[in-house]
Protein backbone atom coordinates (compact mmCIF):
# COMPACT_ATOMS: atom_id res chain seq x y z
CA UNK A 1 0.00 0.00 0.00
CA UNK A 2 3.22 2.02 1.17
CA UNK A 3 4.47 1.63 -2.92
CA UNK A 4 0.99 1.98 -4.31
CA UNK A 5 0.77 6.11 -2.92
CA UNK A 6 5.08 7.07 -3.22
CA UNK A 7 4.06 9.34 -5.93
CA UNK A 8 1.10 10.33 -4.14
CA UNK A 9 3.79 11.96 -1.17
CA UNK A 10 6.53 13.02 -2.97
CA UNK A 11 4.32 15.51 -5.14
CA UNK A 12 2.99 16.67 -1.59
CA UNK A 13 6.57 17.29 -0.38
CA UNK A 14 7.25 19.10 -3.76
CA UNK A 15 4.26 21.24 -4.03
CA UNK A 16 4.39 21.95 -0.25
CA UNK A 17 8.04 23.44 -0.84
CA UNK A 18 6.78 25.09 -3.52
CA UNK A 19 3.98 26.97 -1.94
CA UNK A 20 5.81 27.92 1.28
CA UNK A 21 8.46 29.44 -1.21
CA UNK A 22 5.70 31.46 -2.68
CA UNK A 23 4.43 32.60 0.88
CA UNK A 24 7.83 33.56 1.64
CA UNK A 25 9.71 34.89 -0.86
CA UNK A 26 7.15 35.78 -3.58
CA UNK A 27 8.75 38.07 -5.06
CA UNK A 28 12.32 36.05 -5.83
CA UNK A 29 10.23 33.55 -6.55
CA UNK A 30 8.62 35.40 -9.25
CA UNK A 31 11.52 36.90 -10.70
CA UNK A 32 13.72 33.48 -10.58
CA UNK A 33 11.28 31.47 -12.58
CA UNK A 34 10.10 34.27 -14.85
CA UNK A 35 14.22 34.17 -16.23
CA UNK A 36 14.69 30.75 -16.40
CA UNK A 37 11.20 31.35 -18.50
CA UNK A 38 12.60 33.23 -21.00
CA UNK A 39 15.58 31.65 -21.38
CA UNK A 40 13.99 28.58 -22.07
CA UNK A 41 11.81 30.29 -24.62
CA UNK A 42 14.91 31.99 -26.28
CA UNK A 43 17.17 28.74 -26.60
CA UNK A 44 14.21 26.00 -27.07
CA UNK A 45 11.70 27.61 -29.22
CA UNK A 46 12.94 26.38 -32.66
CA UNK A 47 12.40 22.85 -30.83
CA UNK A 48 8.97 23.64 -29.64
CA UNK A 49 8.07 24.50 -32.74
CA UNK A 50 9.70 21.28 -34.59
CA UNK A 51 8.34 19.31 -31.97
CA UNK A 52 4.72 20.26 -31.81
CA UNK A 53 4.46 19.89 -35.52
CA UNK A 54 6.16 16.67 -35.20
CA UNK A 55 3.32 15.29 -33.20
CA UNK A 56 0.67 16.73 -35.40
CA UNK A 57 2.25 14.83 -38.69
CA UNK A 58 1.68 11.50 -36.50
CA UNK A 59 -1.76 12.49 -35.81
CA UNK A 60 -2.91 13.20 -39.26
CA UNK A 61 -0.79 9.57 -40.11
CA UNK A 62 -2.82 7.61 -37.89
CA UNK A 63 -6.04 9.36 -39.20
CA UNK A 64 -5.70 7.91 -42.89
CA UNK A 65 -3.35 4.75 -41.67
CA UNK A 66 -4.73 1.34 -41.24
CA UNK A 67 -4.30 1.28 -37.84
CA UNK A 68 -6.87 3.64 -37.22
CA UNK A 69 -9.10 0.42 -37.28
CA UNK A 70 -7.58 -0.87 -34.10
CA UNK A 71 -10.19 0.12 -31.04
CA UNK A 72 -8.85 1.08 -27.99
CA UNK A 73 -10.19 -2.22 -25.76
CA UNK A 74 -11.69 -5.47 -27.25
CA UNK A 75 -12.38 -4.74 -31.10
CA UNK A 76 -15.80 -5.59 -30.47
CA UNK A 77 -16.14 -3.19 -27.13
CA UNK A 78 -18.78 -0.39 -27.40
CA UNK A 79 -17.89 3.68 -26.09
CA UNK A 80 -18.44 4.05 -22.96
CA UNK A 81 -19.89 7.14 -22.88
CA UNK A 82 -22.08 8.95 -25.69
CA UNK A 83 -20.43 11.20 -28.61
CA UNK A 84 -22.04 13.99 -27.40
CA UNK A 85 -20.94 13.95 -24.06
CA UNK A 86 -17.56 12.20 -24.76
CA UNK A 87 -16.84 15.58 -26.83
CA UNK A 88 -17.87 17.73 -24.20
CA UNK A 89 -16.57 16.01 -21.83
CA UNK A 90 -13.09 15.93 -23.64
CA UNK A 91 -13.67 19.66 -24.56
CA UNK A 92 -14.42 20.94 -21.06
CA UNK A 93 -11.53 19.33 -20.08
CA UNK A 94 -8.63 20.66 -22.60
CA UNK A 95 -9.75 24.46 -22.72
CA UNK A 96 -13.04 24.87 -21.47
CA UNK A 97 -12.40 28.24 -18.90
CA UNK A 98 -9.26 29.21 -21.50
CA UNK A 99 -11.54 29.84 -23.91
CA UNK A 100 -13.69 32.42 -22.00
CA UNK A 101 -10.78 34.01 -20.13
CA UNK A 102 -8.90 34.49 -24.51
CA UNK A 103 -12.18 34.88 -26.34
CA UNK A 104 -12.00 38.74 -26.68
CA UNK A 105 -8.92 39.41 -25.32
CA UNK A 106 -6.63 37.44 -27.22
CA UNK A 107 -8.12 38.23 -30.68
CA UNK A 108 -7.86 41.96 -29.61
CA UNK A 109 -4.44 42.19 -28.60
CA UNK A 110 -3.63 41.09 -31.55
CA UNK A 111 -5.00 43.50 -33.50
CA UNK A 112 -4.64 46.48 -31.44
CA UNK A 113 -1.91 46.34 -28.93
CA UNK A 114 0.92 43.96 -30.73
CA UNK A 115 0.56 42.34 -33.89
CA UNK A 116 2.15 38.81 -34.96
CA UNK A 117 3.33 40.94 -38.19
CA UNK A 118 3.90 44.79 -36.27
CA UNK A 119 0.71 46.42 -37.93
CA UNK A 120 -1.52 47.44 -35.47
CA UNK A 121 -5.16 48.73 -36.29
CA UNK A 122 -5.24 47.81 -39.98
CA UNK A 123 -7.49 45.94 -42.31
CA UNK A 124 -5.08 43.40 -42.25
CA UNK A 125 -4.32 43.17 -38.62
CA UNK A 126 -7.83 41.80 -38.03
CA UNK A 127 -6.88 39.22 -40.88
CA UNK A 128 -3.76 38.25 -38.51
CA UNK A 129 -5.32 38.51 -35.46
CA UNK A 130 -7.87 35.25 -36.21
CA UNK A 131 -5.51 33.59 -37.97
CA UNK A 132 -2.70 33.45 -35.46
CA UNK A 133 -5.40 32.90 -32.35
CA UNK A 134 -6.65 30.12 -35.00
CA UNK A 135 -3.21 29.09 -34.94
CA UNK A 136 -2.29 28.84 -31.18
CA UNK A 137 -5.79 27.42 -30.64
CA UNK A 138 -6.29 24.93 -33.16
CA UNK A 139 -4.89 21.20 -34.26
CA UNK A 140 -1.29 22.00 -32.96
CA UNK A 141 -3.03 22.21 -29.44
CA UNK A 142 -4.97 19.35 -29.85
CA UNK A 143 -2.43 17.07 -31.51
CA UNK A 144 -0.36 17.52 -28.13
CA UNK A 145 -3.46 16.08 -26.08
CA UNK A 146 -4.02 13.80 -28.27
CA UNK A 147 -0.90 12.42 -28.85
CA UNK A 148 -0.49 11.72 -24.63
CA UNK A 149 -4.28 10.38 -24.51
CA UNK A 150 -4.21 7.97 -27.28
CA UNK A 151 -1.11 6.82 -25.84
CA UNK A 152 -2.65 6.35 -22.55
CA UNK A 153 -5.80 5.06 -24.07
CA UNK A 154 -3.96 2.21 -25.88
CA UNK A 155 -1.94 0.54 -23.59
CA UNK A 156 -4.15 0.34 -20.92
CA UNK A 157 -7.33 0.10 -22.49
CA UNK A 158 -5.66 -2.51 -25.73
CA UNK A 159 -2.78 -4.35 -23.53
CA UNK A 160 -4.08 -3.84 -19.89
CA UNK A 161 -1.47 -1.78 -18.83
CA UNK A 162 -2.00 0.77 -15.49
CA UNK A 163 -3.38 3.90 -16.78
CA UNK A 164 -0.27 5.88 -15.98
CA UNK A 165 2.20 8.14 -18.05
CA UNK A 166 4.89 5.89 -17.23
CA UNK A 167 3.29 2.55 -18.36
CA UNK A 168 3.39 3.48 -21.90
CA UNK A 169 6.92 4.05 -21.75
CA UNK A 170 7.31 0.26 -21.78
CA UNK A 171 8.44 -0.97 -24.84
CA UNK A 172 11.37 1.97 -24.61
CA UNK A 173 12.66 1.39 -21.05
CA UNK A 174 11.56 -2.10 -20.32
CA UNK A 175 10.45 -2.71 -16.78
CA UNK A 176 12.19 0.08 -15.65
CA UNK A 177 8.79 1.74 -16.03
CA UNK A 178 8.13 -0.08 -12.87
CA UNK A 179 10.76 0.81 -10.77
CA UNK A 180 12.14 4.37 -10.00
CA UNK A 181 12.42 5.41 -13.60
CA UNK A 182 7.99 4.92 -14.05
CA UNK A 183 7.61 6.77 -10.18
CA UNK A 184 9.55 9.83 -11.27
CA UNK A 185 8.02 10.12 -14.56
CA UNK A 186 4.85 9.96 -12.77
CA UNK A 187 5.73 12.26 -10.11
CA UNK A 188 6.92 14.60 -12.66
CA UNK A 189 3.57 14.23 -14.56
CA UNK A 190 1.71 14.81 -11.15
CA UNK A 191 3.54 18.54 -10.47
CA UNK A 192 2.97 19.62 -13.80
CA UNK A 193 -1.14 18.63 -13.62
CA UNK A 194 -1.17 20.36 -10.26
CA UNK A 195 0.24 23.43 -11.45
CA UNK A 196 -1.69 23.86 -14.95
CA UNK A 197 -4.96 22.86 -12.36
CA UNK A 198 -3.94 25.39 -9.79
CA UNK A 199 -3.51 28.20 -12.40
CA UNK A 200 -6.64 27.68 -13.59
CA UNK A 201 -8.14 27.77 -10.81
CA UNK A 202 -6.70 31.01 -10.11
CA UNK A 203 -7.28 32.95 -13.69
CA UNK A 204 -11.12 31.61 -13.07
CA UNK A 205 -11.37 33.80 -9.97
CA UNK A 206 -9.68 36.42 -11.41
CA UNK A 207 -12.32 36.30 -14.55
CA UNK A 208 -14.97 35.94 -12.14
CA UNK A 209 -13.69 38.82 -9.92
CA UNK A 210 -13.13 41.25 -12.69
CA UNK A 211 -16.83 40.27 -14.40
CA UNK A 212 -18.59 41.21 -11.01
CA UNK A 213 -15.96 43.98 -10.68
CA UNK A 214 -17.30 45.40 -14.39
CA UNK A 215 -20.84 44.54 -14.04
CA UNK A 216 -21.78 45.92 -10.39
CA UNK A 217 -18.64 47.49 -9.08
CA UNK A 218 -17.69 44.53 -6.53
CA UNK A 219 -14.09 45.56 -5.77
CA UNK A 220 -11.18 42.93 -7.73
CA UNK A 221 -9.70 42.51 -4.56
CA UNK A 222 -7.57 39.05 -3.24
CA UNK A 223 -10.72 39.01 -0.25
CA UNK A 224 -13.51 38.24 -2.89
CA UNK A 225 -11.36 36.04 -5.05
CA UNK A 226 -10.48 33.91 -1.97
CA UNK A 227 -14.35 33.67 -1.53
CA UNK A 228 -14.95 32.69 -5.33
CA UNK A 229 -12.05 29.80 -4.61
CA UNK A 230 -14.20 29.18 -1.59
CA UNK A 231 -17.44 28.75 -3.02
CA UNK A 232 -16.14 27.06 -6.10
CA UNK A 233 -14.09 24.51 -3.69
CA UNK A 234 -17.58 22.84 -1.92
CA UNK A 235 -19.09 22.47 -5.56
CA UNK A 236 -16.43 20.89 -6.99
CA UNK A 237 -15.66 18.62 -3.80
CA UNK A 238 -19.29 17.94 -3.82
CA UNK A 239 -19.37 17.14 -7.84
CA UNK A 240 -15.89 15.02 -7.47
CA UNK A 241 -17.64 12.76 -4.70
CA UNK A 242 -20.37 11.80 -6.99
CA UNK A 243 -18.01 9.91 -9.56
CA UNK A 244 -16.61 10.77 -12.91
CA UNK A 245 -20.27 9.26 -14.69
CA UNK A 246 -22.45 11.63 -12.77
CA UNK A 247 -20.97 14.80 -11.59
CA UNK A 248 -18.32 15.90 -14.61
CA UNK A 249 -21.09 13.89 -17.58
CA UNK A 250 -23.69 16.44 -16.29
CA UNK A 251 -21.33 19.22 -15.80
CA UNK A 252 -19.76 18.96 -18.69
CA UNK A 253 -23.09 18.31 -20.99
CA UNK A 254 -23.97 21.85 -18.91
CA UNK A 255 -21.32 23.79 -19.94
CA UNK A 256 -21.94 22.65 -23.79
CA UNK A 257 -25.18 23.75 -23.30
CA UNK A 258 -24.13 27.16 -21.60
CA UNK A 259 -21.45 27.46 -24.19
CA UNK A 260 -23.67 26.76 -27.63
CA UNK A 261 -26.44 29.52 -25.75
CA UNK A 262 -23.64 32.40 -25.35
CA UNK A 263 -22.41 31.95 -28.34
CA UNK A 264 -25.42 31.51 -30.48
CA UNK A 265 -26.81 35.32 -28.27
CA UNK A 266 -23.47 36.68 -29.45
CA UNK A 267 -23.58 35.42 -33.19
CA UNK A 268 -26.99 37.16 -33.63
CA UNK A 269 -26.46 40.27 -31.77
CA UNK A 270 -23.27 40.32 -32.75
CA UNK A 271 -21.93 41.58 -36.51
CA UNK A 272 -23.05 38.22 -37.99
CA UNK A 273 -21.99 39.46 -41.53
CA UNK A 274 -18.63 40.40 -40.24
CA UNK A 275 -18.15 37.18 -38.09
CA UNK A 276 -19.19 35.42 -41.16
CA UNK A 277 -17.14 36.47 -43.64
CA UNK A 278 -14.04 36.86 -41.05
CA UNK A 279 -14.37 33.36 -40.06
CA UNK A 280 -14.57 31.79 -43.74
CA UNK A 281 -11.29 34.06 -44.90
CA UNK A 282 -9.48 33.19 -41.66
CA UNK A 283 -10.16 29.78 -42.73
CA UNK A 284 -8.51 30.04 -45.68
CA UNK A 285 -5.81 31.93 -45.05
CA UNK A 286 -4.75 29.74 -42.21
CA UNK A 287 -4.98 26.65 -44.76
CA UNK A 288 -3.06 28.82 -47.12
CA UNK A 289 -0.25 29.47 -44.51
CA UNK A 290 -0.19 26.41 -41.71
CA UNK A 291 3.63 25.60 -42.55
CA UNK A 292 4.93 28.54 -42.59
CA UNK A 293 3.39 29.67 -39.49
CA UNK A 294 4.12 26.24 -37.58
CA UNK A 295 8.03 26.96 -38.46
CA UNK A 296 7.99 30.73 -37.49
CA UNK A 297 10.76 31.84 -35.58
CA UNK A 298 12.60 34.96 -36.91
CA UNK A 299 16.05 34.78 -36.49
CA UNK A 300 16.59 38.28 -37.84
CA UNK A 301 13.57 40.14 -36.18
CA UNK A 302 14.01 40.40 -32.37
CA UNK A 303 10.73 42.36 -32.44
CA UNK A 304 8.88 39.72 -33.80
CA UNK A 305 10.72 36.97 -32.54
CA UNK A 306 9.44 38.43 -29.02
CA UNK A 307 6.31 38.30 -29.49
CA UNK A 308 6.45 34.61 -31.14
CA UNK A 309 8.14 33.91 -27.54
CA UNK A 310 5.39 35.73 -25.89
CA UNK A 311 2.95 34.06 -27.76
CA UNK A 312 3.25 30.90 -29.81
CA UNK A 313 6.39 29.48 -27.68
CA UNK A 314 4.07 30.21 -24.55
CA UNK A 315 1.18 28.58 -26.05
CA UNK A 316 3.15 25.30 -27.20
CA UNK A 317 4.87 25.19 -23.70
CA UNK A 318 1.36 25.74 -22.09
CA UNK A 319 -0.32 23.06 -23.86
CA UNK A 320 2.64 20.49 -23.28
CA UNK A 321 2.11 21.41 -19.85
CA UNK A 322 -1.21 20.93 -19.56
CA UNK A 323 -1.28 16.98 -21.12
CA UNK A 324 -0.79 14.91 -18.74
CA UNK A 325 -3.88 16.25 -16.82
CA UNK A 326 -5.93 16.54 -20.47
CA UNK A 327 -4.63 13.29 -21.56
CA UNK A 328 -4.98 11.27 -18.56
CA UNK A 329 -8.59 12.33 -18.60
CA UNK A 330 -9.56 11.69 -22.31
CA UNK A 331 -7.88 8.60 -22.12
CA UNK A 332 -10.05 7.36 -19.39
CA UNK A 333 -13.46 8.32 -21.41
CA UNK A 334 -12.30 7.09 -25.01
CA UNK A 335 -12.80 3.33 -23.88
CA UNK A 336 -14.21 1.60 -26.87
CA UNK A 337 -13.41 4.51 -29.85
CA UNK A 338 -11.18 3.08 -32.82
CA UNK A 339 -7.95 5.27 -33.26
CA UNK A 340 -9.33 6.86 -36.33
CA UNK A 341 -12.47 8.02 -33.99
CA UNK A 342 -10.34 8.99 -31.83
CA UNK A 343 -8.06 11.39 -33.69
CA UNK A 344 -10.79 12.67 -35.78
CA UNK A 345 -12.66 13.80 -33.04
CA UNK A 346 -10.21 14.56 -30.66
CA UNK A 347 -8.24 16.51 -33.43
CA UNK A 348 -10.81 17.76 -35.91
CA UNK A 349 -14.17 18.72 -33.71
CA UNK A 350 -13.20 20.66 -30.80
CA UNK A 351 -10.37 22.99 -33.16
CA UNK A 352 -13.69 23.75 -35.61
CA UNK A 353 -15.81 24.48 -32.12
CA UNK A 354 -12.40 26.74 -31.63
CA UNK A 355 -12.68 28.46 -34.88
CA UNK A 356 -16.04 29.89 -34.47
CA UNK A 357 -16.03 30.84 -30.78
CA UNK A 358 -13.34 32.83 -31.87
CA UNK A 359 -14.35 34.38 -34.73
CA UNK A 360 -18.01 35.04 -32.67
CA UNK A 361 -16.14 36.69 -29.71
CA UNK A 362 -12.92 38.09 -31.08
CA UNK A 363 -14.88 39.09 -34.62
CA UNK A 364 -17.29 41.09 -32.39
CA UNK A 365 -14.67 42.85 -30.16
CA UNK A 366 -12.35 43.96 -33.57
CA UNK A 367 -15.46 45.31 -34.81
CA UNK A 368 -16.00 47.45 -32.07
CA UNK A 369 -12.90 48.74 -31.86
CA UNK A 370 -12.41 49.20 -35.42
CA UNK A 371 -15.24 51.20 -35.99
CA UNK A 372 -14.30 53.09 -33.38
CA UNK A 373 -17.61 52.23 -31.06
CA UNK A 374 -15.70 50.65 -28.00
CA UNK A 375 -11.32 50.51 -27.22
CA UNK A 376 -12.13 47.25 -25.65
CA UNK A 377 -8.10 46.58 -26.10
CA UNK A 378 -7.80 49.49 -22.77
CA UNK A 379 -9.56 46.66 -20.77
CA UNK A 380 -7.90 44.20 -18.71
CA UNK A 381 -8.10 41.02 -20.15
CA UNK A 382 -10.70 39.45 -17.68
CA UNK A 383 -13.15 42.24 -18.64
CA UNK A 384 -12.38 42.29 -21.67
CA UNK A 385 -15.51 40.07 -22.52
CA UNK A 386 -17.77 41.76 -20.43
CA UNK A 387 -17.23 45.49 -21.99
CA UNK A 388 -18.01 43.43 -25.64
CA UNK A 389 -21.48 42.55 -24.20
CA UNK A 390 -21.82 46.13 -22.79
CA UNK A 391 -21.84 47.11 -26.73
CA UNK A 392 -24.36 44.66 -28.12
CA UNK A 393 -28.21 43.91 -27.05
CA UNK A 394 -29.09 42.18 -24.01
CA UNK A 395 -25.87 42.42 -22.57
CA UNK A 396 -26.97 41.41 -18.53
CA UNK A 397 -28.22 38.35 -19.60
CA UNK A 398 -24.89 37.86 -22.08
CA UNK A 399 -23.11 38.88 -19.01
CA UNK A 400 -24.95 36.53 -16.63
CA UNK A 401 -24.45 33.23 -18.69
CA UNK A 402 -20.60 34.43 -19.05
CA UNK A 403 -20.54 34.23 -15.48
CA UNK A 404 -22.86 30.73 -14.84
CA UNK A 405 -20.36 29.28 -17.91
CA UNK A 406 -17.31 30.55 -16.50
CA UNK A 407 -18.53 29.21 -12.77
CA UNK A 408 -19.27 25.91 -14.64
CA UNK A 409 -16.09 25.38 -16.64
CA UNK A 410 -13.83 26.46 -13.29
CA UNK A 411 -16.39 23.38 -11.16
CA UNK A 412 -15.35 21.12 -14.10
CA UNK A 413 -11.83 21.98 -14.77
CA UNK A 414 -11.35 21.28 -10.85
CA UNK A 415 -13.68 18.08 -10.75
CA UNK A 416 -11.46 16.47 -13.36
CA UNK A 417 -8.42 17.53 -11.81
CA UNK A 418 -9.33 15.99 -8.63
CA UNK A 419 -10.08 12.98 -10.48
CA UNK A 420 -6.85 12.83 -12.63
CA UNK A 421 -4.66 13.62 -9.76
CA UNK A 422 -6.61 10.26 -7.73
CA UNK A 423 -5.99 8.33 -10.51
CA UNK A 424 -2.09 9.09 -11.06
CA UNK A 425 -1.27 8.88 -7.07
CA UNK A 426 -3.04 5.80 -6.54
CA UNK A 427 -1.04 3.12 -9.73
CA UNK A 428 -3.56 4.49 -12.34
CA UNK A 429 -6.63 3.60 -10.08
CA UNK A 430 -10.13 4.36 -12.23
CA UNK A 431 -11.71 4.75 -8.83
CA UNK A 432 -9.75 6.83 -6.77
CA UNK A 433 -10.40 7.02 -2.99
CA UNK A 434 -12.89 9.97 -2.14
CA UNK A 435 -10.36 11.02 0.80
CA UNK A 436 -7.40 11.32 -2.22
CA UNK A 437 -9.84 13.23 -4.12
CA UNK A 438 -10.88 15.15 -1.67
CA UNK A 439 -7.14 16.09 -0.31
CA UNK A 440 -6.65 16.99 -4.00
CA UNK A 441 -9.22 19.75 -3.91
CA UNK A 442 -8.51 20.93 -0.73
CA UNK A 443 -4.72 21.07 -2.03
CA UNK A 444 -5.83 22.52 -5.08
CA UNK A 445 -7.54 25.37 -3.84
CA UNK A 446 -5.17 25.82 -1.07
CA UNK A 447 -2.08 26.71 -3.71
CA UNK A 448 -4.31 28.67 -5.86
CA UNK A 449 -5.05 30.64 -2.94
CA UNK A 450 -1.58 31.10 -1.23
CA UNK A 451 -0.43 32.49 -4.66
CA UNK A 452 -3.05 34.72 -5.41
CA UNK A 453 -2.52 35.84 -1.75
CA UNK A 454 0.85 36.17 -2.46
CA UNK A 455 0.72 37.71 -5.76
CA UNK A 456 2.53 34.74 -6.73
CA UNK A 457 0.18 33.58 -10.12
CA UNK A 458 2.71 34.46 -12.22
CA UNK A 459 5.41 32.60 -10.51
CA UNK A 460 2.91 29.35 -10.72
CA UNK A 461 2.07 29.91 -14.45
CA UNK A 462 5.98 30.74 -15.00
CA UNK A 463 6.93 27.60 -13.42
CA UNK A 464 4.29 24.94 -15.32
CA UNK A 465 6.30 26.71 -18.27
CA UNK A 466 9.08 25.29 -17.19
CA UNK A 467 7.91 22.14 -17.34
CA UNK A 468 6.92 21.98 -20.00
CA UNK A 469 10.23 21.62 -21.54
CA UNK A 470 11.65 18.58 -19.66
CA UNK A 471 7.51 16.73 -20.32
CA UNK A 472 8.10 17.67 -24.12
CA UNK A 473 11.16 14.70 -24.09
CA UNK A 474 8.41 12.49 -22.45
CA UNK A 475 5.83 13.67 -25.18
CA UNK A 476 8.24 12.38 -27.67
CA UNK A 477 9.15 9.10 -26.25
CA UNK A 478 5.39 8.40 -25.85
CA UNK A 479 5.02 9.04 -29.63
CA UNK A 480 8.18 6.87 -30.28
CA UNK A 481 6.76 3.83 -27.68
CA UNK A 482 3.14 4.38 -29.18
CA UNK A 483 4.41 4.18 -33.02
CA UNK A 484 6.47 1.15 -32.32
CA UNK A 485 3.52 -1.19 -30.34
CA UNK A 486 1.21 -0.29 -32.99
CA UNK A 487 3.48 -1.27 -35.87
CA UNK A 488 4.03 -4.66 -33.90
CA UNK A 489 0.55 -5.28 -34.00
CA UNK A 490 -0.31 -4.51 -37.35
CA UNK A 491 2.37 -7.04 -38.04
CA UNK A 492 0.69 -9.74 -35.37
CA UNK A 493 -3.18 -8.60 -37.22
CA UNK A 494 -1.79 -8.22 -40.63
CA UNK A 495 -3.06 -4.78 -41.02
CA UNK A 496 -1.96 -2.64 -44.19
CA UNK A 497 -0.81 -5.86 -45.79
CA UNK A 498 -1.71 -6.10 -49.79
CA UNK A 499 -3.38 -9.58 -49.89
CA UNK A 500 -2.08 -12.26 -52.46
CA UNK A 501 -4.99 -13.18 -55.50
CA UNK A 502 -5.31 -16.85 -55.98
CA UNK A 503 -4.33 -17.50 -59.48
């Protein structure tokens, strides 16, 4: 029982440190991670950016390769869970509360404070603006989660191994993947969930804070975001006891629902001519120019080359960071989908759900500001959203659902989390303890809390950064170990083979 929790303590030892270094010295704390930040994104971004696209050419192979017919479990094993709510589940999961928090503000920024090409405020800053948010947002993103759940997915659910990161490292290290090499892989993959769970707990207050702050004055103070944590933290608990098939299915078939509402209010009171046409040119143009963009670096710009670091680099290193939580999770609903299923709606559905919210959201904030109606880019980013409803019709009840979906998506994001963490300190348990769970979500909230006391966010988002970079090597040698069982097997199945005619 001792072996069966190691990770389980170790990550408590780690995050504790890291947490009473925030209380203490926030500020060094802060300023220590935020270089080793940027030095990582100045020496490692042309690998990022091989890397990610790396990932995505092995997702788009196992879309059109035979193997896609190999189901992840028996091959005659039915989904556990709906389409529907396997996609929202999956969805609420990878960027659910992101979304919200970027939908204006991202999009905005873009094309009024710093452009990904240096023109701010033109015609075709607006063009650049969707297409690089389409970029950052889209199947690069998703080919990272997928990549780490089908991975998951397919050696536990196809050769019953434990649903932990380290267990489909087996046919690279051998059983080493049970010894010390598997715990500190999976300790490793705990700390990084924790922290990309923690600072999303965090930028959820702060969005919730700054909402109330915008709509009825309610000061954005650390006092009522500790209170938003608060609330939040019996929901969730109460959600997480209930089990992954009731609490997160409903939540997460809510938050669709939400979602699809808000968006469909915005899209009609919104410019729907401009959103529109904006989102079937964006389309295009980010067809046109994938490649080039998923190799930008600018070696001879250090203007431009900033922002790529401030942006795309931060994006890739954010998403790496964030799939071991995402993947662990999708891996544990997908029971029963062929690979092809998988990829195609792991990959495909959720970046064309990306592409409109978007082009709704952002479309209608560039609008205002380019017709000179609204500067939305002068507001901070988590009222951004709100002063784009203030400009449109019905904007309390806009403003109200923004706040139920954001409320939603922050119960969810911590739910799974909860879960995900129970499963990878327990050997890859599918039923975690409710007392892990709960000591989860009371650690969760604790270390969002100490850091927003602390003024220590950064710090936290700085440091899941910088983990991203030593998970990225893991990210790969999944790929390698995933590419290598499946080619065995297509061998054992005689997959892809060109049968012989009988003369």
């Amino acid at each position: 029982m001792k072996q069966r929790y190691i990770v389980f303590y170790i990550s408590l030892v780690v995050l504790s440190l890291v947490v009473i270094a925030g209380v203490i010295i926030p500020n060094q704390l802060e300023q220590i991670t935020s270089n080793i930040q940027v030095f990582f994104s100045d020496a490692f971004g042309w690998y990022y950016l091989i890397l990610v696209t790396i990932v995505l050419v092995i997702c788009l192979y196992l879309l059109i390769s035979p193997v896609g017919r190999i189901k992840l479990g028996n091959q005659d094993e039915k989904p556990e869970f709906s389409t529907p709510t396997w996609i929202a589940m999956l969805f609420s999961a990878g960027m659910g509360i992101g979304l919200v928090f970027y939908g204006t503000s991202e999009p905005i920024s873009h094309y009024a404070i710093s452009s990904p090409t240096g023109e701010v405020g033109t015609n075709q800053a607006i063009k650049d603006a969707l297409r690089f948010t389409f970029f950052h947002w889209g199947i690069h993103a998703w080919s990272i989660y997928a990549i780490v759940a089908l991975s998951i997915a397919y050696f536990h659910f196809r050769h019953k191994k434990l649903s932990l990161i380290s267990a489909t490292l087996e046919p690279i290290f051998g059983d080493k993947v049970n010894g010390k090499t598997g715990k500190a892989i999976d300790t490793f993959a705990v700390l990084a969930t924790v922290l990309g769970v923690a600072a999303s707990l965090g930028f959820g207050a702060v969005q919730i804070n700054g909402g109330l702050a915008y709509l009825f004055q309610v000061p954005k103070t650390v006092g009522v975001q500790f209170l938003i944590i608060a609330i939040v933290t019996v929901l969730f608990l109460v959600s997480a006891m209930s089990g992954l098939g009731k609490g997160i299915k409903i939540l997460s078939n809510t938050n669709m629902i939400l979602a699809a509402t808000l968006l469909l209010l915005m899209f009609i009171f919104g410019p729907t001519l401009f959103i529109l046409n904006l989102l079937t040119d964006t389309i295009g143009t980010y067809i046109q120019t994938l490649p080039q963009m998923s190799f930008r670096i600018a070696p001879l710009n250090e203007d431009i080359r900033g922002w790529i670091n401030g942006w795309t680099i931060f994006y890739w290193s954010w998403w790496i960071a964030w799939s071991p939580f995402v993947g662990v999770f999708i891996a544990r609903v997908s029971r029963g989908r062929s690979i092809r299923e998988f990829v195609f709606y792991v990959l495909l559905v959720p970046t064309i759900i990306v592409f409109v919210w978007f082009s709704v959201f952002g479309g209608s904030a560039i609008a205002l500001e380019h017709n000179g109606i609204a500067q939305i880019s002068s507001l901070s980013a988590e009222e951004s959203l709100f002063g784009v409803f203030s400009n449109y019709p019905f904007s309390l009840v806009t403003s109200f659902t923004a706040m139920v979906l954001i409320g939603s998506f922050f119960i969810t994001s911590a739910d799974s989390g909860t879960y995900v963490l129970g499963m990878m300190t327990t050997n890859g348990s599918h039923s975690p303890g409710k007392k892990v769970k709960f000591t989860w979500g009371i650690l969760l909230s604790a270390i969002a809390l100490a850091l927003l006391y602390t003024g220590g966010l950064q710090a936290l988002q700085n440091m899941m950064i910088i983990a991203a970079l030593p998970f990225s090597i893991i990210i790969a040698l999944m790929a390698i170990s995933l590419l290598k069982a499946l080619s065995e097997e297509a061998k054992q199945l005689g997959i892809g083979r060109i049968k012989k005619r009988k003369a």
